[in-house]
Protein backbone atom coordinates (compact mmCIF):
# COMPACT_ATOMS: atom_id res chain seq x y z
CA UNK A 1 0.00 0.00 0.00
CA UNK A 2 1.38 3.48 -0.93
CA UNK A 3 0.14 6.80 1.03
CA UNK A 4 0.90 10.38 0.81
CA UNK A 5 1.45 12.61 3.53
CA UNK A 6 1.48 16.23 3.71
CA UNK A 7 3.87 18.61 5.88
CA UNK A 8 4.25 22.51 6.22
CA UNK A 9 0.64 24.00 6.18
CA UNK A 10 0.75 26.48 9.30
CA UNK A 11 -0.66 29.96 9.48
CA UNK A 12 1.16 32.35 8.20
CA UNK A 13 0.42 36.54 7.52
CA UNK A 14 -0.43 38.04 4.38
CA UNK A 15 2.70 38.39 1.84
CA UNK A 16 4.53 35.45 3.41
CA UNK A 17 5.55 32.51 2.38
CA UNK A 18 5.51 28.20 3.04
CA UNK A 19 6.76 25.01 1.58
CA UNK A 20 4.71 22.12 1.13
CA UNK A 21 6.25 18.47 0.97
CA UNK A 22 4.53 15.78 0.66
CA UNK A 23 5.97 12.36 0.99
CA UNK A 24 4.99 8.71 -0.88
CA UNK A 25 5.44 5.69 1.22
CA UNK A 26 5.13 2.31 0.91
CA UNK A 27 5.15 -0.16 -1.42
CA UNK A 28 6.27 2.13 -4.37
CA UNK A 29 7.65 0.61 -7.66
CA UNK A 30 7.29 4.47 -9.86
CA UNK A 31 5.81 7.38 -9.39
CA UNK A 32 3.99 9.29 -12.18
CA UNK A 33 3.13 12.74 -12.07
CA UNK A 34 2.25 14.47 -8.77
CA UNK A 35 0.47 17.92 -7.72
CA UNK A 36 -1.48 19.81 -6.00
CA UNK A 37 -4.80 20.63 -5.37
CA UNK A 38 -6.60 23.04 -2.43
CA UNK A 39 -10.09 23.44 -1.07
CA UNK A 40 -11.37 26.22 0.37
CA UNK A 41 -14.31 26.49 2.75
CA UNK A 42 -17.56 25.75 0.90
CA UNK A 43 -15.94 25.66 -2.33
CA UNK A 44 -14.77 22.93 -4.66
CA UNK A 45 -11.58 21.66 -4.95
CA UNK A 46 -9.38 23.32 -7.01
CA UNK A 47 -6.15 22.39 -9.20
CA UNK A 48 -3.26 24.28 -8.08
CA UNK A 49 -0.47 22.65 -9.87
CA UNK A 50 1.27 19.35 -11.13
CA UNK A 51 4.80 17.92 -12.29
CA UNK A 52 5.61 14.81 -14.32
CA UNK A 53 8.81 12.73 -13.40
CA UNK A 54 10.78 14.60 -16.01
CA UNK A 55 10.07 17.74 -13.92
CA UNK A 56 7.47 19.19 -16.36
CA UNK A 57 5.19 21.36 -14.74
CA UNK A 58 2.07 22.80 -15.04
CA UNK A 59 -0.19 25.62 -13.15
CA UNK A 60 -3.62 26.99 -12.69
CA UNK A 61 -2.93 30.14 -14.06
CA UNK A 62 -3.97 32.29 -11.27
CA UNK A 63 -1.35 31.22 -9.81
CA UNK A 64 1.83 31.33 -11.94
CA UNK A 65 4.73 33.21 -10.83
CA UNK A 66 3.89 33.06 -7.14
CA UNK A 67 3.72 29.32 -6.46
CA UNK A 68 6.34 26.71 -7.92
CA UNK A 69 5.87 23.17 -7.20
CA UNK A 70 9.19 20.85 -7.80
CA UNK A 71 10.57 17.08 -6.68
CA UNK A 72 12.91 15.12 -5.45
CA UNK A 73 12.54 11.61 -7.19
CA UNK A 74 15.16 10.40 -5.08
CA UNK A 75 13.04 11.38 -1.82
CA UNK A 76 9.98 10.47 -3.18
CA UNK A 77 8.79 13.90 -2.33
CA UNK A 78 6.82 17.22 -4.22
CA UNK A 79 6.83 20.40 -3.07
CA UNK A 80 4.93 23.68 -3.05
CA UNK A 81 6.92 26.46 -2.72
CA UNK A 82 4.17 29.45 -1.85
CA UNK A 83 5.14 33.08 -1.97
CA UNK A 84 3.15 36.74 -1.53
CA UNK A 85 0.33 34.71 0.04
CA UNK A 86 -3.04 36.03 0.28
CA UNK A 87 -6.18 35.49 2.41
CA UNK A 88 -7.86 33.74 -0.74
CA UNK A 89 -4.96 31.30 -0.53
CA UNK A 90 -6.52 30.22 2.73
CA UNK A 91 -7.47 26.24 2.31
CA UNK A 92 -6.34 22.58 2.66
CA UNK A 93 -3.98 21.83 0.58
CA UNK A 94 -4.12 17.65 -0.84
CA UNK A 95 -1.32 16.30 -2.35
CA UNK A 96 -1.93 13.90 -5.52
CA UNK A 97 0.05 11.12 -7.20
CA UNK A 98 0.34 8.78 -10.09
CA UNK A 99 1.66 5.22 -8.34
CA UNK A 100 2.72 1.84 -9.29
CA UNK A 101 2.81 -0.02 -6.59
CA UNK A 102 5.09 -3.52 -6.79
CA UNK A 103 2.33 -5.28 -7.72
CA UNK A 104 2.45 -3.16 -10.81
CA UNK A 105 -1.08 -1.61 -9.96
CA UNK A 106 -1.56 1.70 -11.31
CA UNK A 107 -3.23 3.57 -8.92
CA UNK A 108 -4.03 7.49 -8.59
CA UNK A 109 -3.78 8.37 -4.75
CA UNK A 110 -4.35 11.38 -2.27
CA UNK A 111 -3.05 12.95 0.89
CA UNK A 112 -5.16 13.52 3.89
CA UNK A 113 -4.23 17.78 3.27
CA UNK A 114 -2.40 20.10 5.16
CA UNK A 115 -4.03 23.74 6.28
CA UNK A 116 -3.00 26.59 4.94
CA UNK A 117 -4.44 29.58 6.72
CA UNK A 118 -3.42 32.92 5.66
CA UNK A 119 -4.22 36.31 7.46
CA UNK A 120 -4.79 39.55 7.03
């Protein structure tokens, strides 16, 4: 079995910044692409961003130039590098990946989120 877990949500002022990691465990054979996604309260969730094993990225463009997502493929970990924050950046933030597992199961998996909670 092969989990996600998200790290470095925290509340943090308006015009600051956070990282994001998230972390795949388990029985891994690859990982695909990964990304991001956020929810904010009593709204759908949203794409934020997403980056294939070759480090190709893509963003919702709304947010292009302030947030950059990259990975470590030896870690097993993406990150979400968050700048100039704003209040509507307020959410939880789920982490998404693209898994084979060792049973060669393709698989599409999420995090449990991490809060991000930005004031004014």
């Amino acid at each position: 079995q092969v989990q996600l877990v998200e790290s470095g949500g925290g509340l943090v002022q308006a015009g600051g910044s956070l990282r994001l990691a998230c972390v795949a465990s388990g029985s891994i054979f690859s990982l695909g692409r990964m990304g991001w996604h956020r929810q904010a309260p009593g709204k759908k969730r949203e794409f934020v961003a997403r980056i294939g094993s070759d480090g190709a990225s893509s963003y919702t463009d709304s947010l292009k130039g302030r947030f950059t997502i990259s990975r470590d493929n030896a870690k097993n970990t993406v990150y979400l590098q968050m700048n100039s924050l704003e209040t509507e950046d307020t959410a939880v933030y789920y982490c998404n990946a693209d898994i084979t597992d060792r049973h060669f199961k393709n698989d599409n998996i999420w995090g449990q989120g991490t809060q991000v909670t930005v004031s004014s």
